[in-house]
Protein backbone atom coordinates (compact mmCIF):
# COMPACT_ATOMS: atom_id res chain seq x y z
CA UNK A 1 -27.41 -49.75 -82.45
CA UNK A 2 -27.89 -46.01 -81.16
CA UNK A 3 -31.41 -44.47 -80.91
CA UNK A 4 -30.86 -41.15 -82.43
CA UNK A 5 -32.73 -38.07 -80.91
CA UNK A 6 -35.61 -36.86 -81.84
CA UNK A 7 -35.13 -33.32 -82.98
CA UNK A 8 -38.70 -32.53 -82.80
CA UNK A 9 -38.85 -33.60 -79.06
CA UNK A 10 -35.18 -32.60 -77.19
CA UNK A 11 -34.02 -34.90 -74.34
CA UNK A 12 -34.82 -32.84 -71.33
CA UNK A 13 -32.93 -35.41 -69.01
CA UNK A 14 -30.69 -32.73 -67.48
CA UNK A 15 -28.83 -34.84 -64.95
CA UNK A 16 -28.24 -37.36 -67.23
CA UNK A 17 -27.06 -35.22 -69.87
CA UNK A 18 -24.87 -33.11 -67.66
CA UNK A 19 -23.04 -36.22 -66.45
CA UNK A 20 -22.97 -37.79 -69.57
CA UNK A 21 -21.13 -34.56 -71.19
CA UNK A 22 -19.20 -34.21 -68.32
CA UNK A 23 -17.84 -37.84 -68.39
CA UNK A 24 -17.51 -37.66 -72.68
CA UNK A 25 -15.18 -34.75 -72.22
CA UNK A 26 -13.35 -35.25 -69.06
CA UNK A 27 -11.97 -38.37 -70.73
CA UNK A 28 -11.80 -36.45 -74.27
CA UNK A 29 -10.00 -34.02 -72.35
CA UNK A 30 -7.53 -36.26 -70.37
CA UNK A 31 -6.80 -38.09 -74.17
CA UNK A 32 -5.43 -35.22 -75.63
CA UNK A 33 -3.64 -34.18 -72.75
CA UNK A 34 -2.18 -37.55 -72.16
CA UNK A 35 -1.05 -37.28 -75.97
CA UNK A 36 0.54 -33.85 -75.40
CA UNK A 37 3.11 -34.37 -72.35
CA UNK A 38 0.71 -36.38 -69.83
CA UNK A 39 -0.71 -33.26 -67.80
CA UNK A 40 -3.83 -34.20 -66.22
CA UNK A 41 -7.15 -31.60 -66.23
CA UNK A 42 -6.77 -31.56 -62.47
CA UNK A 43 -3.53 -30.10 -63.07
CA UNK A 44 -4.49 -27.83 -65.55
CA UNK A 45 -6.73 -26.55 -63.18
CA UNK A 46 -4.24 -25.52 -60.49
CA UNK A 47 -1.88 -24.79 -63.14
CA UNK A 48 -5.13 -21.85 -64.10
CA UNK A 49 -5.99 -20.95 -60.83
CA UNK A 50 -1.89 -19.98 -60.36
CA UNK A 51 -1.90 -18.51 -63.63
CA UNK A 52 -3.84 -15.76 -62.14
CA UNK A 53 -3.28 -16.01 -58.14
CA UNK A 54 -0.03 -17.05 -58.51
CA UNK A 55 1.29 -17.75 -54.64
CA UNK A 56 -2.27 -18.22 -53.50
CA UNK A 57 -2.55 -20.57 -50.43
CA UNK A 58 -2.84 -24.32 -51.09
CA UNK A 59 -6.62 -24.21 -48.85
CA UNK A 60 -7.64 -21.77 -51.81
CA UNK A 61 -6.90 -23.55 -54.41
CA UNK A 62 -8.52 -26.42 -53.43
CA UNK A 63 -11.75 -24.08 -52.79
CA UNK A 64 -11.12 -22.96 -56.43
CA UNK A 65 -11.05 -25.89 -57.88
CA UNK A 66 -13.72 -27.75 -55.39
CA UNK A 67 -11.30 -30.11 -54.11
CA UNK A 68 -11.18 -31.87 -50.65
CA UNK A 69 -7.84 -30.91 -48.66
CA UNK A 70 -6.65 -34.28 -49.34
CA UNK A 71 -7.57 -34.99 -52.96
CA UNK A 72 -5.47 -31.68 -53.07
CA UNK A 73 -2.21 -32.26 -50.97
CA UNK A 74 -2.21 -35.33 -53.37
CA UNK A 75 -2.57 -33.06 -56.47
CA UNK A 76 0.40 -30.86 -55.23
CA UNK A 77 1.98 -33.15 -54.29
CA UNK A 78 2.77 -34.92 -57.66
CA UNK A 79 2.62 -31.09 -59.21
CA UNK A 80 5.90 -31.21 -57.05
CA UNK A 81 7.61 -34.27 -58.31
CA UNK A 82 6.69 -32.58 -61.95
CA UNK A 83 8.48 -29.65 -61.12
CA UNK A 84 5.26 -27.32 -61.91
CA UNK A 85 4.47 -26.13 -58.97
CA UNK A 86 6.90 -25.51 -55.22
CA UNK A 87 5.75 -25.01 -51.89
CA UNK A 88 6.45 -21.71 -49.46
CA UNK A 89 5.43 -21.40 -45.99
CA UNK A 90 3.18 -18.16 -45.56
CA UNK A 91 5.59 -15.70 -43.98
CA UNK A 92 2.06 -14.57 -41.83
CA UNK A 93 1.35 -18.18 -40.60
CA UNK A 94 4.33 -20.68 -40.80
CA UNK A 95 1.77 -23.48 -40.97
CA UNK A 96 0.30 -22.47 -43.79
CA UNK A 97 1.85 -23.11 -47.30
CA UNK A 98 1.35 -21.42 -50.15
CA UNK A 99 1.84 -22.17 -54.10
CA UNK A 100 3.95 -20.82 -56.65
CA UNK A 101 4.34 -21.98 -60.61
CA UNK A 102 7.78 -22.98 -61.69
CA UNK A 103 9.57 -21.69 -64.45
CA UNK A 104 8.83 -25.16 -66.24
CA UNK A 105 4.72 -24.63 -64.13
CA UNK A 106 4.11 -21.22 -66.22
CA UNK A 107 5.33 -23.07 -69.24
CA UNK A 108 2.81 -25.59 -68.85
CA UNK A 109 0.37 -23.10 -68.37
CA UNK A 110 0.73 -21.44 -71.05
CA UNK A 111 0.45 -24.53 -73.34
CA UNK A 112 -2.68 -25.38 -71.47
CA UNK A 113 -3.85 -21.90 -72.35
CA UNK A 114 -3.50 -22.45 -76.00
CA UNK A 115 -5.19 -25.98 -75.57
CA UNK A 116 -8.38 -24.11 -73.94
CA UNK A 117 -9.16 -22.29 -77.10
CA UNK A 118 -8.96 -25.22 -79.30
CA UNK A 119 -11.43 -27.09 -76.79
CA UNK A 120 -14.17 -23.72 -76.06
CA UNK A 121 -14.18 -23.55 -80.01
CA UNK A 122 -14.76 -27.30 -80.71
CA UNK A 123 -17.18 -26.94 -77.46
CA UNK A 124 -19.12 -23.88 -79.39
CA UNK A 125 -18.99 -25.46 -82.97
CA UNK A 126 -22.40 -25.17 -84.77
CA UNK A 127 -23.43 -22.59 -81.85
CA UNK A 128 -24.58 -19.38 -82.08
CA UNK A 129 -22.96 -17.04 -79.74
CA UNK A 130 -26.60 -15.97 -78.11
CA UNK A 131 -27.11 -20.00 -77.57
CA UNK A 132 -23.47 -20.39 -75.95
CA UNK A 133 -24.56 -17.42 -73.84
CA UNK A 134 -27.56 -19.50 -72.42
CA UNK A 135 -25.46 -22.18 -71.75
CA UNK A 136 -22.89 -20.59 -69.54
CA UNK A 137 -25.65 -18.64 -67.81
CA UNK A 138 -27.49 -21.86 -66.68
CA UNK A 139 -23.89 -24.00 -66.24
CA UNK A 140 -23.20 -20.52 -63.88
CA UNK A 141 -26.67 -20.45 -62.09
CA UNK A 142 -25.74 -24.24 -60.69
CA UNK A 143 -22.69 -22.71 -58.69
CA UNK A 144 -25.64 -20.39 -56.76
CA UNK A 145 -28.41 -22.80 -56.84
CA UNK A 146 -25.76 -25.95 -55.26
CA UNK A 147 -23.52 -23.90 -52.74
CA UNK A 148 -20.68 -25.99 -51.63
CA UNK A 149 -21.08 -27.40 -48.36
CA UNK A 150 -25.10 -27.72 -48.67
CA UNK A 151 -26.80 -30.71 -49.17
């Protein structure tokens, strides 16, 4: 049985309801996207981040995306093996390696694209836009307020 909220007295739990949401639609997220060709949303976030800084290096995507190096090189690596996303040394720094989408990668980015508005409007549903507004200013402010690399 599921206590219902009261309306008259909202759940000001913000951590718990942040994680909560967060967990509900990461694995909302990764259900659909298994049902639509198996991309994951880790990879639809590199596959974004290339969509606009296509040929970035591999160290920026992972700041992008707020990924350790390793948890990254793993990413790109089976990105790779999926034929989304290829590797080119940096012709400034040979040890450096930077990322480009495929012709089958900007595919998948564009069908991720589509996907996004489907998800932002079921997101928004029964929201005004001045409410949504308040939301992404606060989700925003915890980028500022939590640098990376502080603790």
């Amino acid at each position: 049985m599921s206590v219902q909220p009261d309306p008259q007295k909202p759940d000001r739990r913000l951590i718990f309801l942040l994680n909560a949401g967060h967990r509900r639609v990461q694995r909302w997220i990764e259900a659909k996207m298994a049902a639509k060709g198996g991309l994951t949303a880790a990879q639809s976030g590199v596959l974004f981040f290339l969509g606009e800084r296509d040929g970035a290096l591999i160290g920026e995507a992972a700041d992008a995306l707020d990924l350790a190096p390793s948890a990254m090189t793993g990413l790109i690596d089976r990105m790779t093996r999926a034929e989304l996303v290829e590797r080119h040394a940096d012709p400034k720094d040979g040890r450096a390696m930077r990322l480009r989408l495929t012709d089958k990668g900007h595919a998948a980015h564009e069908a991720a694209k589509a996907g996004l508005d489907g998800l932002n409007a079921h997101l928004t549903e029964g929201f005004t836009p001045e409410e949504i507004g308040v939301v992404a200013r606060w989700l925003g402010s915890l980028q500022t307020k939590f640098p990376k690399g502080e603790c």
